[in-house]
C-alpha atoms as a PDB file:
ATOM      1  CA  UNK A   1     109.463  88.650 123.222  1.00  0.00           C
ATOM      2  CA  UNK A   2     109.326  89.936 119.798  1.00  0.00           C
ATOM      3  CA  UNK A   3     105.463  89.069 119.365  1.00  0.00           C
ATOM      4  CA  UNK A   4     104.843  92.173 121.929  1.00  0.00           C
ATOM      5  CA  UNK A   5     102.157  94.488 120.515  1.00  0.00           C
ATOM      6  CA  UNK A   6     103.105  97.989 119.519  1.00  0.00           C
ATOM      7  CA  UNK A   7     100.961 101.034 120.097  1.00  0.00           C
ATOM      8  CA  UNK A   8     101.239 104.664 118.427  1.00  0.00           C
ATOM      9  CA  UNK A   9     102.780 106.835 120.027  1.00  0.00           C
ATOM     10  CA  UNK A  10     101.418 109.511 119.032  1.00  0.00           C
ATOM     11  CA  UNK A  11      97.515 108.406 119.612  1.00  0.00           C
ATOM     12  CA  UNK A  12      98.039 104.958 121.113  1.00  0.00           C
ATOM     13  CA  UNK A  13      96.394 102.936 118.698  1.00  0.00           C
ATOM     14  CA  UNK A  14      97.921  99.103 118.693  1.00  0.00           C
ATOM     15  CA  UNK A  15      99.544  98.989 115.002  1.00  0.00           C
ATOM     16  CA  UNK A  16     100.742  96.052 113.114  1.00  0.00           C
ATOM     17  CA  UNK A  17     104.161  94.665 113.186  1.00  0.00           C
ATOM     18  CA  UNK A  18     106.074  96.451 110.871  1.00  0.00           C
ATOM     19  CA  UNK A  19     103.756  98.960 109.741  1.00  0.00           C
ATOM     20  CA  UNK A  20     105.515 102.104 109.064  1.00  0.00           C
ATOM     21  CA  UNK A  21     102.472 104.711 109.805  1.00  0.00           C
ATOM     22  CA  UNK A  22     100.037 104.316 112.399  1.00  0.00           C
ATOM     23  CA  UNK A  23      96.333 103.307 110.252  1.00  0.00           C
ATOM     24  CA  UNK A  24      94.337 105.843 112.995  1.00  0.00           C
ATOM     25  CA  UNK A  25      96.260 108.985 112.887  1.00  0.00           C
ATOM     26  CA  UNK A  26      98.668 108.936 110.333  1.00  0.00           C
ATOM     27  CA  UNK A  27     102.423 109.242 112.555  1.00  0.00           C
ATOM     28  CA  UNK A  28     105.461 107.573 111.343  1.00  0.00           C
ATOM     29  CA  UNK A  29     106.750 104.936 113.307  1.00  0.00           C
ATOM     30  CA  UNK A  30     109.809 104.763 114.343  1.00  0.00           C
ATOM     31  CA  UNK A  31     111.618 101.446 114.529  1.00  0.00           C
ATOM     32  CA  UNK A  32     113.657 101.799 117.412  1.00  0.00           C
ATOM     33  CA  UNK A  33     112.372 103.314 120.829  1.00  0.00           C
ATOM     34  CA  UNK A  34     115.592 105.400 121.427  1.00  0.00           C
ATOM     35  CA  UNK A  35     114.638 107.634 118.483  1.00  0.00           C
ATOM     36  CA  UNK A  36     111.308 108.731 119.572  1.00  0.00           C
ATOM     37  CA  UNK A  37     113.495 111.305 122.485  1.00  0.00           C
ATOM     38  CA  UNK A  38     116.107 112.259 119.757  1.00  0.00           C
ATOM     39  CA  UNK A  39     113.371 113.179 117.493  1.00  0.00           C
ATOM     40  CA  UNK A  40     111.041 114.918 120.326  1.00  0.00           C
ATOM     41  CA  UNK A  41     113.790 117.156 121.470  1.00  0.00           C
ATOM     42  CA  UNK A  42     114.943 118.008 118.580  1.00  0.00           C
ATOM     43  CA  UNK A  43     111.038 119.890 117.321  1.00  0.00           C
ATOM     44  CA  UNK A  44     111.143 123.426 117.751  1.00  0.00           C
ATOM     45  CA  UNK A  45     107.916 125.652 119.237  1.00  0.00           C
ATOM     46  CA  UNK A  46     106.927 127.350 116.830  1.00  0.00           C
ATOM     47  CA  UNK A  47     106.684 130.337 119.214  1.00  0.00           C
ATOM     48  CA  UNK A  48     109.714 130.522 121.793  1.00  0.00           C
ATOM     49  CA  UNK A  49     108.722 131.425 125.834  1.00  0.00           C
ATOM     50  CA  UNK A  50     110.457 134.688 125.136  1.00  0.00           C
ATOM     51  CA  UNK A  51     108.635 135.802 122.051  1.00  0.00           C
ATOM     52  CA  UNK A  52     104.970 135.102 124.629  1.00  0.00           C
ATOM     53  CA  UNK A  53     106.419 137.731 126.697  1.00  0.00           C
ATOM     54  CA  UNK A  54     105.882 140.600 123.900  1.00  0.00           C
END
């Protein structure tokens, strides 16, 4: 099943095989799937719960 479509993830735009941005908004793509949680957990807020507090 390697003929799937794929689809931004960011936006959800189908993309072409093997593109490495997305045409409509511009994310990277990431080859494999297990990546995409590695690389969400590992972004930082920009402000922390604890600094709202103040």
């Amino acid at each position: 099943m390697e003929n799937q479509p794929t689809f931004c993830p960011n936006c959800g735009k189908e993309i072409e095989a093997g593109s490495v941005f997305c045409t409509n908004c511009g994310t990277k793509m990431e080859n494999q799937p297990a990546n995409e949680t590695s690389t969400a957990n590992s972004v930082k807020p920009f402000v922390t719960e604890e600094q709202r507090k103040f």
